[in-house]
Protein backbone atom coordinates (compact mmCIF):
# COMPACT_ATOMS: atom_id res chain seq x y z
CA UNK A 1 68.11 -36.24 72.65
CA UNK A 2 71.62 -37.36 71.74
CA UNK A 3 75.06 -38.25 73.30
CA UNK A 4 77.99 -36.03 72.80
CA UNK A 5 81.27 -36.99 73.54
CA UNK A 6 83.34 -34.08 75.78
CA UNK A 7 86.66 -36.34 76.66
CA UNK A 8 87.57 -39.52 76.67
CA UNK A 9 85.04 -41.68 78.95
CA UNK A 10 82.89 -38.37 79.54
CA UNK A 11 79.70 -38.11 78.13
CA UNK A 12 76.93 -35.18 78.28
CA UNK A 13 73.18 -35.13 77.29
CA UNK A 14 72.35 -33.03 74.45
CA UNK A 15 68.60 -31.66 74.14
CA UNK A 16 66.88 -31.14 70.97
CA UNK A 17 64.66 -28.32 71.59
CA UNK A 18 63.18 -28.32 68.07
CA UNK A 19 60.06 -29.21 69.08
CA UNK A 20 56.88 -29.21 66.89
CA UNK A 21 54.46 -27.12 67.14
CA UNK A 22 50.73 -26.62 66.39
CA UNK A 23 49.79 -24.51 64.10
CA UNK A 24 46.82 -22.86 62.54
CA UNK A 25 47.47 -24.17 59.36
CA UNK A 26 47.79 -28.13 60.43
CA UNK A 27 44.17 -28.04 62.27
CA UNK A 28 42.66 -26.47 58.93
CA UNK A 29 44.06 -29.29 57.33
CA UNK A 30 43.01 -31.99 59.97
CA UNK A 31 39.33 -30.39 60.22
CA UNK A 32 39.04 -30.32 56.10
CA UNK A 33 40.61 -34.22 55.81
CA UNK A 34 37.98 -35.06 58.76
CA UNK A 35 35.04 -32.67 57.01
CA UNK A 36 35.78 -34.81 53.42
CA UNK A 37 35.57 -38.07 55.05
CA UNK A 38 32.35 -37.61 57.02
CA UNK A 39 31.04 -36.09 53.57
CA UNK A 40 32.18 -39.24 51.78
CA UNK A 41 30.93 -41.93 54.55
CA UNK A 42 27.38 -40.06 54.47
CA UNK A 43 26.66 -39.88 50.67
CA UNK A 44 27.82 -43.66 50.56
CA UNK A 45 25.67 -44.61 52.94
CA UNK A 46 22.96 -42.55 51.14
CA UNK A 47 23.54 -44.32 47.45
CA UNK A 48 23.86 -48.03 49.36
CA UNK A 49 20.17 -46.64 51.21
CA UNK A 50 18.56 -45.41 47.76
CA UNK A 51 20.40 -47.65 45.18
CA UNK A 52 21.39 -50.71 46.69
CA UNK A 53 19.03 -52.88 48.41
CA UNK A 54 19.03 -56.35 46.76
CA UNK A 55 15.78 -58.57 46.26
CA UNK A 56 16.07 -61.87 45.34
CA UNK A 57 14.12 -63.19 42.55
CA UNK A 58 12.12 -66.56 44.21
CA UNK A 59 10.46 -68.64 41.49
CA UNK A 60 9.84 -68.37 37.82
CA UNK A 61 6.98 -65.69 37.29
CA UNK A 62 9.17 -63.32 35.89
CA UNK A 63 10.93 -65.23 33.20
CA UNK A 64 12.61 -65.13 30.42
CA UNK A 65 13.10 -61.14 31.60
CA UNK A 66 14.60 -62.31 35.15
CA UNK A 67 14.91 -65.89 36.68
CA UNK A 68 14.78 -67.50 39.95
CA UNK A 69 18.07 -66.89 42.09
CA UNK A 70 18.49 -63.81 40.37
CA UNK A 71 19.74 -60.55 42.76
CA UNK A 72 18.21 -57.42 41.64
CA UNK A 73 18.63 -53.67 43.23
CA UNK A 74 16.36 -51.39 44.04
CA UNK A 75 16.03 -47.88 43.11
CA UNK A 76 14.06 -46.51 46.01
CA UNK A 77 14.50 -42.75 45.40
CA UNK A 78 12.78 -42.71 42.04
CA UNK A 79 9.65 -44.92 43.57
CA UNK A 80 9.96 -42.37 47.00
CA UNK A 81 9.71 -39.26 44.50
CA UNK A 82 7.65 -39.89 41.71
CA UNK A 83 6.46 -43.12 42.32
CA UNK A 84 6.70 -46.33 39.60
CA UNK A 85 6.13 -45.97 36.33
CA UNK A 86 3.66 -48.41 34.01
CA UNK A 87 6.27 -51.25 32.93
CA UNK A 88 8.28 -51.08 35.61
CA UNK A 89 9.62 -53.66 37.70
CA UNK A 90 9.01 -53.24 41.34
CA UNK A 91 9.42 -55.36 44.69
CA UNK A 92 6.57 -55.08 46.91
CA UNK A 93 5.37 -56.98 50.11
CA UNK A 94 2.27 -58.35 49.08
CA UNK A 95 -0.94 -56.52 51.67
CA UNK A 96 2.24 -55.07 53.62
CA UNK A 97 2.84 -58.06 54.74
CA UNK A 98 6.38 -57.97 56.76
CA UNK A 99 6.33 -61.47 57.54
CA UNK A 100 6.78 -61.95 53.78
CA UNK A 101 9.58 -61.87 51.08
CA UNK A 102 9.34 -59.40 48.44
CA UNK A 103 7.81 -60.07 45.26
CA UNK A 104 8.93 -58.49 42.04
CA UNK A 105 5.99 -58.27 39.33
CA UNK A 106 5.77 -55.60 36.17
CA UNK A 107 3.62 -52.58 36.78
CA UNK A 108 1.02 -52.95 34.11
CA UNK A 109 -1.87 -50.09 35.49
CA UNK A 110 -1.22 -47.26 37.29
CA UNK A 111 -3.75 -45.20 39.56
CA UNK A 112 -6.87 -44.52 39.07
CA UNK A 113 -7.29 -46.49 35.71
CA UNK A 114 -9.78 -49.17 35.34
CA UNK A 115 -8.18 -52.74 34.42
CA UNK A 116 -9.26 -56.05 33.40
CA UNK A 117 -8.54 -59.18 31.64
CA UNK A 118 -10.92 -60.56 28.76
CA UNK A 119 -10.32 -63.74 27.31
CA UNK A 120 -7.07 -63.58 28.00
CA UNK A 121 -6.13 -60.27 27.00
CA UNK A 122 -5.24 -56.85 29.73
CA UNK A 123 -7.97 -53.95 29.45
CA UNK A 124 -7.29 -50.66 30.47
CA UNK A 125 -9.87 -48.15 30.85
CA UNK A 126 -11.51 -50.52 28.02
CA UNK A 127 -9.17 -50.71 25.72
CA UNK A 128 -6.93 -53.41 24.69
CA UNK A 129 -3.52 -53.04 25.19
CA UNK A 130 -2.32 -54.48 21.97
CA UNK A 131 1.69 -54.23 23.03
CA UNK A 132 0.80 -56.66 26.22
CA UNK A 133 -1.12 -58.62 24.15
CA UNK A 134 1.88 -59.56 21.87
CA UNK A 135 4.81 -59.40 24.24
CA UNK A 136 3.23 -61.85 26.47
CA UNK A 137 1.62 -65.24 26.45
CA UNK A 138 -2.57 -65.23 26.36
CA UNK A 139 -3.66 -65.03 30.24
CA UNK A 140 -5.25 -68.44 31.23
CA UNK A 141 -6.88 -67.69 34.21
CA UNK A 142 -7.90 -63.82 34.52
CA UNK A 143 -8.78 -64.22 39.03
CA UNK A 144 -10.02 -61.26 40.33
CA UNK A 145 -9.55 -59.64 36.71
CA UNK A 146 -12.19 -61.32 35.23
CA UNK A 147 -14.56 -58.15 36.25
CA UNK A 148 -13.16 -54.57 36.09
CA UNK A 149 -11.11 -53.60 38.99
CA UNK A 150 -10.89 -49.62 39.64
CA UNK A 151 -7.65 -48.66 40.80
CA UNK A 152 -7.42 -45.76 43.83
CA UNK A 153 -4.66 -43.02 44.14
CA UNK A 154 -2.43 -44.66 45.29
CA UNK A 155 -3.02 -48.27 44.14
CA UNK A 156 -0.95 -50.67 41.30
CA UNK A 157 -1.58 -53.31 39.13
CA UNK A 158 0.70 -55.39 38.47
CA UNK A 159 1.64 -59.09 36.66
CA UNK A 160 4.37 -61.13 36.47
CA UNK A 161 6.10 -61.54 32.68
CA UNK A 162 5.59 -65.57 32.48
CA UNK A 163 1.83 -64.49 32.85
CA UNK A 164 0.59 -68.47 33.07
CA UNK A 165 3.24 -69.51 35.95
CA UNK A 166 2.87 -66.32 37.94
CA UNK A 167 1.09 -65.07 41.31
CA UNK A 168 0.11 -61.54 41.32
CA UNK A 169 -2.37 -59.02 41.26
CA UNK A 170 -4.82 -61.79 39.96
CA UNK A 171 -4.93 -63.31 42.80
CA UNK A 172 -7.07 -62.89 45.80
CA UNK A 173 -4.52 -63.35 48.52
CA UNK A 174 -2.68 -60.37 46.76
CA UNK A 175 -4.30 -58.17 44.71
CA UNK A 176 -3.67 -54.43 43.64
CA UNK A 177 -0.89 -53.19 45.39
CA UNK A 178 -0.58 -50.10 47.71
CA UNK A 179 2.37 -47.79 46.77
CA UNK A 180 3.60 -47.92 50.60
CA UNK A 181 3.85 -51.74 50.21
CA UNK A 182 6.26 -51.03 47.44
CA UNK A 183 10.28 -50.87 48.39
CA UNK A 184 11.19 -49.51 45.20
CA UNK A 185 11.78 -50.03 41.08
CA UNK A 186 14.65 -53.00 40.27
CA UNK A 187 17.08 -51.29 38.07
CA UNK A 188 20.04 -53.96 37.96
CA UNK A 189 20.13 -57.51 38.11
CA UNK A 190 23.54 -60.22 38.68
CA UNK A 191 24.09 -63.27 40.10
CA UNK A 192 22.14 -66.60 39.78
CA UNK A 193 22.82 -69.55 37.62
CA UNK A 194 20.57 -68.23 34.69
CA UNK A 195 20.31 -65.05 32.89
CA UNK A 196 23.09 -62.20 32.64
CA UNK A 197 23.76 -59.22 34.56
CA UNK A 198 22.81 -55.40 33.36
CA UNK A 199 20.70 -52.69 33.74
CA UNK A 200 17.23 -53.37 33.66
CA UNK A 201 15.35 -51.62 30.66
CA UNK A 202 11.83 -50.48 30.42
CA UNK A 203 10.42 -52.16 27.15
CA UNK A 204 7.17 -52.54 28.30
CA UNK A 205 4.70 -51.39 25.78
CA UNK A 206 0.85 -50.60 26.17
């Protein structure tokens, strides 16, 4: 609307009857901008759901590989899938304990092998595993270990890397460990005063 001047002192309203209008075209571009974003929010949400829970690490049993304070993330989609894999680094509640934080150990025997610990040294299925043996300090105490221990289908084994300052699977009040205690495999680790941050790299070796 505007003013347009007639005469002197006299004054008239103009219209401007240019109005916009609605078009096909503008709601195909308002449903596609709205279609993209709702795409977008939901495949964020799914990587933050499947990539990006963060555990942190409480206590030494996993040193010099990751320390206490430590963040790491959780791959839950690989674990969900295929389950873990035997040197992998998982977070579990120990007996599916909720009440409990999580505890991240190294897979060391996978389902339905038979493990145990001999003077110091992991067995599996009777053999020695020779790589373990020389990553890793000699096992002081072997708990539960000390006689073979046959996993199920669905069961885990697992120890943490400073084997003599560690509680894990040798220990009564945790034991093997059912896959559907397990959140998921840590695949990247940052923060705490110690350590740096990276991928996490499977260099385990039977």
């Amino acid at each position: 609307m505007a003013f347009k001047r007639r005469r002197k002192n006299e004054f008239h309203l103009v219209y401007d009857n240019n109005k916009k209008k609605i078009t096909p075209q503008i709601i195909r571009e308002v449903l596609s901008w709205v279609f993209y974003t709702v795409v977008a929010i939901v495949i964020a949400a799914m990587l933050v759901y499947g990539f990006g829970k963060n555990v942190e690490l409480v206590g030494d049993s996993m040193e010099p590989s990751l320390y206490s304070g430590q963040e790491v993330l959780i791959n839950k989609v690989s674990t969900y899938l295929t389950g873990p894999g035997r040197g992998d680094i998982i977070a579990f509640l120990p007996n599916g304990n909720t009440n409990s934080h999580y505890y991240v150990k190294r897979v060391v025997a996978m389902p339905g092998e038979t493990v145990q610990i001999i003077d110091g040294a992991l067995y599996i299925n009777g053999t020695e595993q020779v790589g373990d043996s020389d990553a890793y300090d000699k096992m002081e105490e072997a708990g539960i270990a000390a006689s073979p221990i046959k996993l199920g289908s669905d069961e885990y084994f697992v120890l943490g890397d400073n084997r003599n300052s560690s509680e894990d699977s040798r220990s009564a009040n945790i034991g093997i460990v059912k896959e559907s205690w397990i959140l998921g495999t840590a695949w990247y680790v940052y923060g705490g005063e110690q350590g740096t941050s990276g991928f996490i790299s499977n260099d385990y070796e039977d």
